[in-house]
Protein backbone atom coordinates (compact mmCIF):
# COMPACT_ATOMS: atom_id res chain seq x y z
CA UNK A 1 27.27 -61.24 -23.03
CA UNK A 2 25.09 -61.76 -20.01
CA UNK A 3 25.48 -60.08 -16.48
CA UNK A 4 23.17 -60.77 -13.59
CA UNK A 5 23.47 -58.76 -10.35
CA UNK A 6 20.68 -59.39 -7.52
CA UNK A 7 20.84 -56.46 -4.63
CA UNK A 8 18.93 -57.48 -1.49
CA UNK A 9 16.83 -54.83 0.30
CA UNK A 10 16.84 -56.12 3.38
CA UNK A 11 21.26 -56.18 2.97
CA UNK A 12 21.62 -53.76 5.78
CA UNK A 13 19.14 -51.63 7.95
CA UNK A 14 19.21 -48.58 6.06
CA UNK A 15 19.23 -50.66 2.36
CA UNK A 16 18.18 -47.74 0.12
CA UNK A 17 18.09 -50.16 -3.05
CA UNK A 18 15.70 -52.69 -4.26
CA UNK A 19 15.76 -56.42 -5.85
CA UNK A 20 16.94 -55.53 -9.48
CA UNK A 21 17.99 -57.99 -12.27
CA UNK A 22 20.27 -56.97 -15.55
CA UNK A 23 19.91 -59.39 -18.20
CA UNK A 24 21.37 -58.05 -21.72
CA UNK A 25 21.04 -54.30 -21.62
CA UNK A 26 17.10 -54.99 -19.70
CA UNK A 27 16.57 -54.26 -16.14
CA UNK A 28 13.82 -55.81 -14.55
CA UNK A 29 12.98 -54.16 -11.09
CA UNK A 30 10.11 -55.64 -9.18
CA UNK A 31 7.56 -53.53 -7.96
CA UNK A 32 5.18 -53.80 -4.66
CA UNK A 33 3.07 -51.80 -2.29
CA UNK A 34 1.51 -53.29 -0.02
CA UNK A 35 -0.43 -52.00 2.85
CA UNK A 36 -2.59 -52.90 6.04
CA UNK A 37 -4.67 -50.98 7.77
CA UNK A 38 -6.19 -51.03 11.44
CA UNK A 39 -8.51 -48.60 12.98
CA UNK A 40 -11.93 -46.54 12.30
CA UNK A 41 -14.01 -44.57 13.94
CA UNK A 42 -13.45 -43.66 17.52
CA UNK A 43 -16.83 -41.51 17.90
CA UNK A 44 -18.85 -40.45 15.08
CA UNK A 45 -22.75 -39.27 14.87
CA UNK A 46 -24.31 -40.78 13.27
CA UNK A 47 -22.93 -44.23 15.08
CA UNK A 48 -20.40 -45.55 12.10
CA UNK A 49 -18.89 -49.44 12.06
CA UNK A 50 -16.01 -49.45 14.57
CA UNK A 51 -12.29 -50.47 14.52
CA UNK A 52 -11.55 -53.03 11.57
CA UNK A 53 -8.47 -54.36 9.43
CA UNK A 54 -7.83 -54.69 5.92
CA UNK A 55 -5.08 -55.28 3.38
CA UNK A 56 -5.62 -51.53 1.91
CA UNK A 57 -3.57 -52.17 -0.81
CA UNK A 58 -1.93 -55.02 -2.36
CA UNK A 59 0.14 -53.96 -5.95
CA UNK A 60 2.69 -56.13 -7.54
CA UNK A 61 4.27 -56.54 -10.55
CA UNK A 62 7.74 -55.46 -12.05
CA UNK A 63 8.88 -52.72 -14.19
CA UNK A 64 11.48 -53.41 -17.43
CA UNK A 65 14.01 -50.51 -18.66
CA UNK A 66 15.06 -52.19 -22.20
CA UNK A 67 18.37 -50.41 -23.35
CA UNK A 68 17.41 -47.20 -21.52
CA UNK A 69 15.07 -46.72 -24.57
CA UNK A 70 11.70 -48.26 -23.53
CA UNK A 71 10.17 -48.99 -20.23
CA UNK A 72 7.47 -51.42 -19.67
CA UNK A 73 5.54 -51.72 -16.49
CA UNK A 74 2.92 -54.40 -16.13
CA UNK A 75 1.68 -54.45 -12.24
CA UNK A 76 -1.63 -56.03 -10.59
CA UNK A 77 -4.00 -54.59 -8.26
CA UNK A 78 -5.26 -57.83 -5.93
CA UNK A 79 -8.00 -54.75 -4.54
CA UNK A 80 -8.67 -54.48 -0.78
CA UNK A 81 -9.24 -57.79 1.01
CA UNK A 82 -11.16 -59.05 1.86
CA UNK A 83 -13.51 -58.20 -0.68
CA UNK A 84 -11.88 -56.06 -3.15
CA UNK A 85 -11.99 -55.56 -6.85
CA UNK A 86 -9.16 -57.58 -8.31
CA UNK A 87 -7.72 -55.52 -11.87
CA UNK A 88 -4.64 -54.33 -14.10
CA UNK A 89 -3.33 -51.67 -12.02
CA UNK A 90 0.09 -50.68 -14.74
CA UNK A 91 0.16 -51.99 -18.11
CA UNK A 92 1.96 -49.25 -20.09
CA UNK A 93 4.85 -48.58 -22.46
CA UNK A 94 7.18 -45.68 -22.62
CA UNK A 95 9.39 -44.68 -24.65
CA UNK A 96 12.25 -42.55 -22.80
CA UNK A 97 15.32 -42.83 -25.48
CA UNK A 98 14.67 -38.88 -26.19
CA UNK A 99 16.31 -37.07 -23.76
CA UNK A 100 13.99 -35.03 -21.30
CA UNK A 101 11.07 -36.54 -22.91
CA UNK A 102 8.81 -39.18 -22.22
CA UNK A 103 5.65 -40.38 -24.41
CA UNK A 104 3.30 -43.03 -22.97
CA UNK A 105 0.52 -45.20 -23.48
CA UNK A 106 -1.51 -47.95 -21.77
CA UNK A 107 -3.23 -48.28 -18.42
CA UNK A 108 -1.06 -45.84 -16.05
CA UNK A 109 -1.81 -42.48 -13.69
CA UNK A 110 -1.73 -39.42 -15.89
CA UNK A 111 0.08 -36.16 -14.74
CA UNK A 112 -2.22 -34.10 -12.65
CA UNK A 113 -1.73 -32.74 -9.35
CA UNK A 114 0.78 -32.84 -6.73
CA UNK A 115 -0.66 -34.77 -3.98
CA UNK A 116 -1.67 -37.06 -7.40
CA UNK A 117 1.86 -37.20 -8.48
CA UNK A 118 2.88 -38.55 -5.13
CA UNK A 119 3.01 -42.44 -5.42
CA UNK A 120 0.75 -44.04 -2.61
CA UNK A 121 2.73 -44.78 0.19
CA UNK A 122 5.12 -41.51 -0.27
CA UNK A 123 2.45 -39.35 0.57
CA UNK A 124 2.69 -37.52 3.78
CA UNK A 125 -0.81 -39.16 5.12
CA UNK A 126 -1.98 -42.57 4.90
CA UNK A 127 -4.76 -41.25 2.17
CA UNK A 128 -4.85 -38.07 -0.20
CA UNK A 129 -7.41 -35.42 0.57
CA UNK A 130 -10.90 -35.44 -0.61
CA UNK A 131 -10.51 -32.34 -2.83
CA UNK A 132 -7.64 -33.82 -4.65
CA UNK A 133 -9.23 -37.86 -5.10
CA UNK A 134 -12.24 -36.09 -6.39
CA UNK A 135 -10.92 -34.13 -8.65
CA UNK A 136 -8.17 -36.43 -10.24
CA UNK A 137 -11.07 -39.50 -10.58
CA UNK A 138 -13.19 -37.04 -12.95
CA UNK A 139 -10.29 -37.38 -15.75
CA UNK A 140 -7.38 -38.86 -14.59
CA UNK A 141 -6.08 -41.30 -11.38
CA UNK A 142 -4.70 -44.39 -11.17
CA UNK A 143 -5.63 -47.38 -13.54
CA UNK A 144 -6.75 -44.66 -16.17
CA UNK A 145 -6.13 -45.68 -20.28
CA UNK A 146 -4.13 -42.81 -21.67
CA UNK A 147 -1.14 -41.72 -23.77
CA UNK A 148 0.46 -38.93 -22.62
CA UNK A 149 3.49 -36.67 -23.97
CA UNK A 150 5.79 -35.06 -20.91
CA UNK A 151 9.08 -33.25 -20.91
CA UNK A 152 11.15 -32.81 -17.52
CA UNK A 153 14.11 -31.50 -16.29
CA UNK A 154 15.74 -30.55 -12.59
CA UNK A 155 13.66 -27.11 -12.49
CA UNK A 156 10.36 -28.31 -14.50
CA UNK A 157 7.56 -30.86 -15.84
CA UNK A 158 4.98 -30.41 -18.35
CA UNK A 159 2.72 -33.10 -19.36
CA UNK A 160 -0.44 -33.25 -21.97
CA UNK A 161 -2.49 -36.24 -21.77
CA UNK A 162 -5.67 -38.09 -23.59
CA UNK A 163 -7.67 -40.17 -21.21
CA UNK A 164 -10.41 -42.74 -21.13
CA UNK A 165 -11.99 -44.88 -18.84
CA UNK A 166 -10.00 -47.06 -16.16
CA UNK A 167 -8.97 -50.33 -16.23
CA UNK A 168 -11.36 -53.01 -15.52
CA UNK A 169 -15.35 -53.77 -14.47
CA UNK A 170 -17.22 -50.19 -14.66
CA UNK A 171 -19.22 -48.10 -16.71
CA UNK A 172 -16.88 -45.28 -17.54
CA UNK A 173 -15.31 -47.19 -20.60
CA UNK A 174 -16.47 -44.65 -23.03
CA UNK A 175 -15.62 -41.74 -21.24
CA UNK A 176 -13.29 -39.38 -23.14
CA UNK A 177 -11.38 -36.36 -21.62
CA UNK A 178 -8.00 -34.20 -21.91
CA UNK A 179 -5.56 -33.20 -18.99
CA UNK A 180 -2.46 -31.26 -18.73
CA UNK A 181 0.26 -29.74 -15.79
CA UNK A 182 2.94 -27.74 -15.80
CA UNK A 183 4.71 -27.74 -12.92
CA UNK A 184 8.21 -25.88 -11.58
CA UNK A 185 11.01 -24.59 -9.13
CA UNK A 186 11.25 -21.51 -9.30
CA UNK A 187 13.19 -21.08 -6.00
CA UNK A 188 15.95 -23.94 -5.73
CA UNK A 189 18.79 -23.08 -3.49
CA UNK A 190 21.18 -25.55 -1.34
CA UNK A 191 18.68 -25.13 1.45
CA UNK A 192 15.08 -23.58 0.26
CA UNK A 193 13.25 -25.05 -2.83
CA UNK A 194 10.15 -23.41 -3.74
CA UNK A 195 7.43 -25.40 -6.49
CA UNK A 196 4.17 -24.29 -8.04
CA UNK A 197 2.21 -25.37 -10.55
CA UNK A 198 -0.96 -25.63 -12.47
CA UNK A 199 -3.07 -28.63 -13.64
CA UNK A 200 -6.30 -28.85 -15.76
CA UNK A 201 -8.45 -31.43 -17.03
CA UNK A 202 -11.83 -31.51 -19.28
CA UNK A 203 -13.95 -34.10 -19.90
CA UNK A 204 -15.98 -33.68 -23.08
CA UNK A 205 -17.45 -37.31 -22.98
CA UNK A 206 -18.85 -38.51 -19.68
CA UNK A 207 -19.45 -42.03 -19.46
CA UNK A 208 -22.57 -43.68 -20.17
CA UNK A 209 -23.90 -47.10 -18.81
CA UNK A 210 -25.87 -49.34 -21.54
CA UNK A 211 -29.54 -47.28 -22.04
CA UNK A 212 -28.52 -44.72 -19.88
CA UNK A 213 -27.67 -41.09 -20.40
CA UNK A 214 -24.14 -39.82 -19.66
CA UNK A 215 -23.33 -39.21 -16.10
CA UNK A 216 -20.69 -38.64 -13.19
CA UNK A 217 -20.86 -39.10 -9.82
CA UNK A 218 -18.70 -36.67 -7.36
CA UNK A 219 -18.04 -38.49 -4.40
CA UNK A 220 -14.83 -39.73 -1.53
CA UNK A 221 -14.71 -41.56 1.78
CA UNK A 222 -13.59 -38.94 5.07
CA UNK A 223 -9.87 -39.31 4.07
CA UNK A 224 -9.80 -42.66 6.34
CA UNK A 225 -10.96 -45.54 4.26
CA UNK A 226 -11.73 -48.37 6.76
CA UNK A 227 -13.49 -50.46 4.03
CA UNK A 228 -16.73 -50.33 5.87
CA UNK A 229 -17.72 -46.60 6.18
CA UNK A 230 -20.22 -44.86 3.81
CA UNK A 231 -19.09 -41.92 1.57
CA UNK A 232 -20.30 -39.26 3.98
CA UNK A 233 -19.40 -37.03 0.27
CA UNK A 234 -21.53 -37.95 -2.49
CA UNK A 235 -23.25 -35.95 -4.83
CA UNK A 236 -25.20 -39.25 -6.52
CA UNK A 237 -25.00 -39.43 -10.68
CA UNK A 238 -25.59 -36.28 -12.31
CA UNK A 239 -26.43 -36.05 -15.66
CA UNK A 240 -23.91 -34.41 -17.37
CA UNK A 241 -22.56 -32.95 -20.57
CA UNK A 242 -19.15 -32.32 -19.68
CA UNK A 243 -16.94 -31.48 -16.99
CA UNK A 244 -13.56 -29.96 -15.87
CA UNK A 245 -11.60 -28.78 -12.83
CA UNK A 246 -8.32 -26.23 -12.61
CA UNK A 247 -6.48 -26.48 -10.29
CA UNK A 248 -3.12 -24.66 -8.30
CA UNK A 249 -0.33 -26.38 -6.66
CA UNK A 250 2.57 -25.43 -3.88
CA UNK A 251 4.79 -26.29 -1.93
CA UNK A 252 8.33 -25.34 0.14
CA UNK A 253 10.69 -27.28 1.38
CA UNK A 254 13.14 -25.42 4.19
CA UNK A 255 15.85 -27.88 5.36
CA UNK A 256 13.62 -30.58 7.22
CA UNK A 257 10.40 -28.69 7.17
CA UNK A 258 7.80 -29.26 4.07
CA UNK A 259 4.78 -27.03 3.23
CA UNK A 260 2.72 -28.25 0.86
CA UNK A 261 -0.68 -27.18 -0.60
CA UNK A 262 -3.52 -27.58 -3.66
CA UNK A 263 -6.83 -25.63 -4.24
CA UNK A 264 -9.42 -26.95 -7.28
CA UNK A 265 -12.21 -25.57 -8.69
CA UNK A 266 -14.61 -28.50 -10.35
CA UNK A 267 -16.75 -27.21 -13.03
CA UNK A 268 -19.62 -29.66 -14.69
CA UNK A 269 -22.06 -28.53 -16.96
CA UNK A 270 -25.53 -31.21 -15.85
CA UNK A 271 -28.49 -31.75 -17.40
CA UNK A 272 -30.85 -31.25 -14.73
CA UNK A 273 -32.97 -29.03 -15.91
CA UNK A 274 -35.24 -28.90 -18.89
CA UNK A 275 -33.52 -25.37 -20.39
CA UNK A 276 -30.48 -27.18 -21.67
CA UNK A 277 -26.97 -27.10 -19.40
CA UNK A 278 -26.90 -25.93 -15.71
CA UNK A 279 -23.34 -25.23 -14.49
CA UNK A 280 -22.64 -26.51 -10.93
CA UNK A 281 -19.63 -25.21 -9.25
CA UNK A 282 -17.82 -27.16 -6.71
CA UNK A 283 -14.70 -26.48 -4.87
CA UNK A 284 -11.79 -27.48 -2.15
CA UNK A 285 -8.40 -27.28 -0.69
CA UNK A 286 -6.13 -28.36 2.00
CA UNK A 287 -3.03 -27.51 3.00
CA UNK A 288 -0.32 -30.01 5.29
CA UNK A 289 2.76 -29.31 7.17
CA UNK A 290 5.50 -31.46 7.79
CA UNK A 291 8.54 -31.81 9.53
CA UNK A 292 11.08 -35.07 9.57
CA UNK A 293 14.08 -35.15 12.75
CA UNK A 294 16.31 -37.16 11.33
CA UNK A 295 17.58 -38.69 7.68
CA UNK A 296 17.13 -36.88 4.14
CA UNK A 297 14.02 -34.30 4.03
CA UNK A 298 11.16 -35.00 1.00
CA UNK A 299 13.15 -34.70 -2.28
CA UNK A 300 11.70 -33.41 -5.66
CA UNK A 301 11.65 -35.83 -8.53
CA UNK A 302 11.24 -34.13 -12.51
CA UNK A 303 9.96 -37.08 -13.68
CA UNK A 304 7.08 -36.79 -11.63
CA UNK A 305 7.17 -33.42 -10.11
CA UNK A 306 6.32 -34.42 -6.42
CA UNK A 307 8.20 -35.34 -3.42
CA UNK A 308 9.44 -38.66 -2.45
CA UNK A 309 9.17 -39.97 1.20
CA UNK A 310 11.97 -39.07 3.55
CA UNK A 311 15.13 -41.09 3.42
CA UNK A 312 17.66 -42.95 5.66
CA UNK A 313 21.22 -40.44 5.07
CA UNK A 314 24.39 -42.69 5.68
CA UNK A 315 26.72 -40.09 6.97
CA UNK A 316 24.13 -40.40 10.22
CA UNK A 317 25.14 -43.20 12.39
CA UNK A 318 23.00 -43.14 15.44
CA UNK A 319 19.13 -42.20 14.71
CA UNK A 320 19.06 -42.58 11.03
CA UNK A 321 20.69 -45.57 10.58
CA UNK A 322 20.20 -47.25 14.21
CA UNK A 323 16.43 -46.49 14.24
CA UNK A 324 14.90 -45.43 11.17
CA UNK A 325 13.31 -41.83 9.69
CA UNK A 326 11.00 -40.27 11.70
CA UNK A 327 7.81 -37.39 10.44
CA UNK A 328 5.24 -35.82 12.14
CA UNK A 329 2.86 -33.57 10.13
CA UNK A 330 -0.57 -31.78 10.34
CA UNK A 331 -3.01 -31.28 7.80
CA UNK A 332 -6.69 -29.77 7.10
CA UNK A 333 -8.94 -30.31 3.93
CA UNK A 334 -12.11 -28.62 2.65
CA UNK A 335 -14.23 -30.11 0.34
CA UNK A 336 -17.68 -28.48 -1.20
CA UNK A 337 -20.06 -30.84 -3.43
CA UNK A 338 -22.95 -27.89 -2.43
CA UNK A 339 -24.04 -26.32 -5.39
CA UNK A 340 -27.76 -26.38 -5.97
CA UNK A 341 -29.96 -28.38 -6.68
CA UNK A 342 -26.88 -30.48 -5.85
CA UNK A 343 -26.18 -31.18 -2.15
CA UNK A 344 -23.07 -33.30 -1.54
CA UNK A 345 -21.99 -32.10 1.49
CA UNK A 346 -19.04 -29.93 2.67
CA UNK A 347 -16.66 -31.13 4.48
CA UNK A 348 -13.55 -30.24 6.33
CA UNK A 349 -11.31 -32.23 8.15
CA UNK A 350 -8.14 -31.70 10.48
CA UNK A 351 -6.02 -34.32 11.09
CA UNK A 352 -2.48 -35.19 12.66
CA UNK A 353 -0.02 -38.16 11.51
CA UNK A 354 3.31 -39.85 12.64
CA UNK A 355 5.38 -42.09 10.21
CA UNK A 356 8.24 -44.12 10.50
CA UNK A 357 10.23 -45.71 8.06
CA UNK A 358 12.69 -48.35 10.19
CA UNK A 359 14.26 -49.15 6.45
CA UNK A 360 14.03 -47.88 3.43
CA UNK A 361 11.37 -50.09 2.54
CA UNK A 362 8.68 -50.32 5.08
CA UNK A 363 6.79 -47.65 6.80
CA UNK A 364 4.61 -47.01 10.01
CA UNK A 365 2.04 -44.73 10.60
CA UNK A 366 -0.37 -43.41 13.20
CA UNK A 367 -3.13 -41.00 11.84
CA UNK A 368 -6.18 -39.23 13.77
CA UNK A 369 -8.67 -36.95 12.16
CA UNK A 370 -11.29 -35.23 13.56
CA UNK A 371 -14.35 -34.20 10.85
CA UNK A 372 -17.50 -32.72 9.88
CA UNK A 373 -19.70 -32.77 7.22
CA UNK A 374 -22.59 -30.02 6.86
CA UNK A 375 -25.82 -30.39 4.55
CA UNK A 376 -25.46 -33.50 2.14
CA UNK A 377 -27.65 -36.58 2.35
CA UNK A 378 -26.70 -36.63 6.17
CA UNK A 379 -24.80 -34.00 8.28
CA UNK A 380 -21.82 -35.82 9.62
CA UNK A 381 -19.03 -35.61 12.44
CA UNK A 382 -16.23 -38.16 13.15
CA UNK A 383 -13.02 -38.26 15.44
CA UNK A 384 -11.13 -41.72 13.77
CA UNK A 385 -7.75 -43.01 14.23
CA UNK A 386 -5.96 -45.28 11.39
CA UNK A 387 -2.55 -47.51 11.62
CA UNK A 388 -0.60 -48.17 8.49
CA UNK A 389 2.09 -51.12 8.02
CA UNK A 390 3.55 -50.49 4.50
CA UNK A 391 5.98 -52.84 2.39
CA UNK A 392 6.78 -49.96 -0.62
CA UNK A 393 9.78 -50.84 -3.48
């Protein structure tokens, strides 16, 4: 027997569902998240390229459940445009018909982190911090081929994962590494919930281009990616025998006021000198504070650990539902690629944000930053403002 039901996000204002078809025990769910963003750099020394607009982000594909025993996800990355890298941004299989247990393989994002965990376009700012894109690229991040075992419940997550390269053109096809977090609650009352957790990842293969010995490159854009700017934080390739990073994670939710916090410590044993392995040490952190008026606060998932975006609640009839969720939040970053003879820069940024989500499935923001980065290739500081349109289900 064959049922078909079709829901409609755009059914009423506050639609919390999305387009979902059930065809004989499979559920195919279409998947998007699409993004454009206008703004740059309002005053920065040295003079940077100005105000521009790209499509940020433009993901879509769908996502099977097959008899509530195997999921399927097979989703395309059309890159930034103009100009972007077009590549397989999902392709995995999972197998979920154990309960609390998942086991997974393909092209996916591994477990690692919390600001990681958080799918792009639920995290509190339009981009993640330096500290934590930095660290999750060495081993893990998006579009990475992996298998990975997890278990998960309402109070905890624990996931071990194999990596490789990502998906796509690059050089870091051959790079092998190892990642794990464990992640809890162990504060969850009706109106306090409390999470830490702990994530690690080793890399015992960097990648190596053809004739070339194996390398890594430490780097991020000022946590405002216009498409245009340079990466005021690079550390260039370093020749490299391995690497690693460990890492701690918080947060606390109280009623409508979030806390959240990471620090990492990036470990990566380089070849740069002629007696065999020098260690460099890097490190960072941020922490961000945020508050929403109206609607449902940031929930915690199990399945991924991490917080969802706020969310339109019914029973409110005049804010919520008449004109959408509303956020504010404030954040500041640190991020140190110093370590001799290594100088990446350091970095810290403070920055300030207002979203708005006038449905369930699209979102508005407003970010400004002001930054500064000492030592590196060139001693930066930036004030920038970024607007975000969003289309997430």
């Amino acid at each position: 027997m064959v049922s078909l039901s079709i829901l409609y996000p755009f059914s009423t204002l506050y639609a919390q569902t999305v387009p979902t078809v059930t065809l004989a025990g499979i559920t195919i769910k279409p998947y998007a998240t699409d993004q454009l963003d206008v703004g740059g750099f309002a005053n920065a020394s040295p003079a940077r390229p100005g105000t521009g607009a790209r499509a940020a982000r433009m993901r879509n594909g769908v996502r099977l459940n097959i008899h509530r025993q195997v999921e399927v996800g097979g989703i395309w990355d059309f890159g930034p445009a103009p100009g972007g890298q077009m590549r397989l941004f999902e392709g995995q299989v999972s197998y979920v018909g154990l309960k609390h247990f998942v086991f997974t393989a393909g092209i996916f994002k591994p477990s690692f982190g919390l600001e990681s965990m958080q799918a792009q376009g639920d995290t509190v700012f339009i981009e993640r911090s330096s500290i934590s894109t930095i660290t999750r690229n060495l081993a893990t991040g998006i579009e990475r081929q992996a298998v990975q075992a997890e278990t998960y419940g309402r109070r905890y997550h624990f996931a071990l994962s194999a990596t490789a390269g990502t998906a796509g053109p690059g050089e870091n096809g051959n790079q092998r590494g190892m990642a794990f977090r464990l992640a809890g609650l162990p504060v969850r009352t009706g109106g306090l919930l409390v999470h830490l957790g702990l994530s690690g990842e080793w890399v015992f293969r960097p990648a190596s281009a053809r004739n070339s010995s194996p390398a890594l490159t430490l780097s991020d854009v000022p946590e405002m990616n216009t498409g245009t700017d340079a990466k005021y934080l690079n550390t260039g390739k370093i020749a490299a025998s391995s690497a690693g990073a460990l890492g701690l994670e918080a947060a606390v939710a109280w009623r409508r006021l979030f806390f959240q916090g990471e620090a990492y410590d990036i470990l990566v044993n380089s070849r740069l000198g002629r007696t065999g392995n020098q260690p460099l040490h890097f490190h960072g952190w941020y922490g961000q504070l945020g508050y929403t008026f109206n609607g449902r606060a940031r929930e915690w998932k199990g399945r991924t650990a991490a917080f969802s975006s706020p969310a339109c609640d019914r029973k409110e009839t005049v804010l919520c539902n008449g004109y959408g969720v509303l956020e504010v939040a404030a954040r500041y970053s640190q991020a140190d690629l110093q370590s001799a003879p290594v100088q990446g820069g350091n970095q810290q940024v403070g920055a300030l944000a207002v979203n708005w989500w006038p449905t369930a499935i699209i979102r508005m923001s407003v970010q400004y930053e002001y930054g500064q980065v000492h030592g590196g290739r060139e001693p930066e500081h930036f004030h920038g403002v970024m607007s975000l349109f969003q289309i997430k289900f």
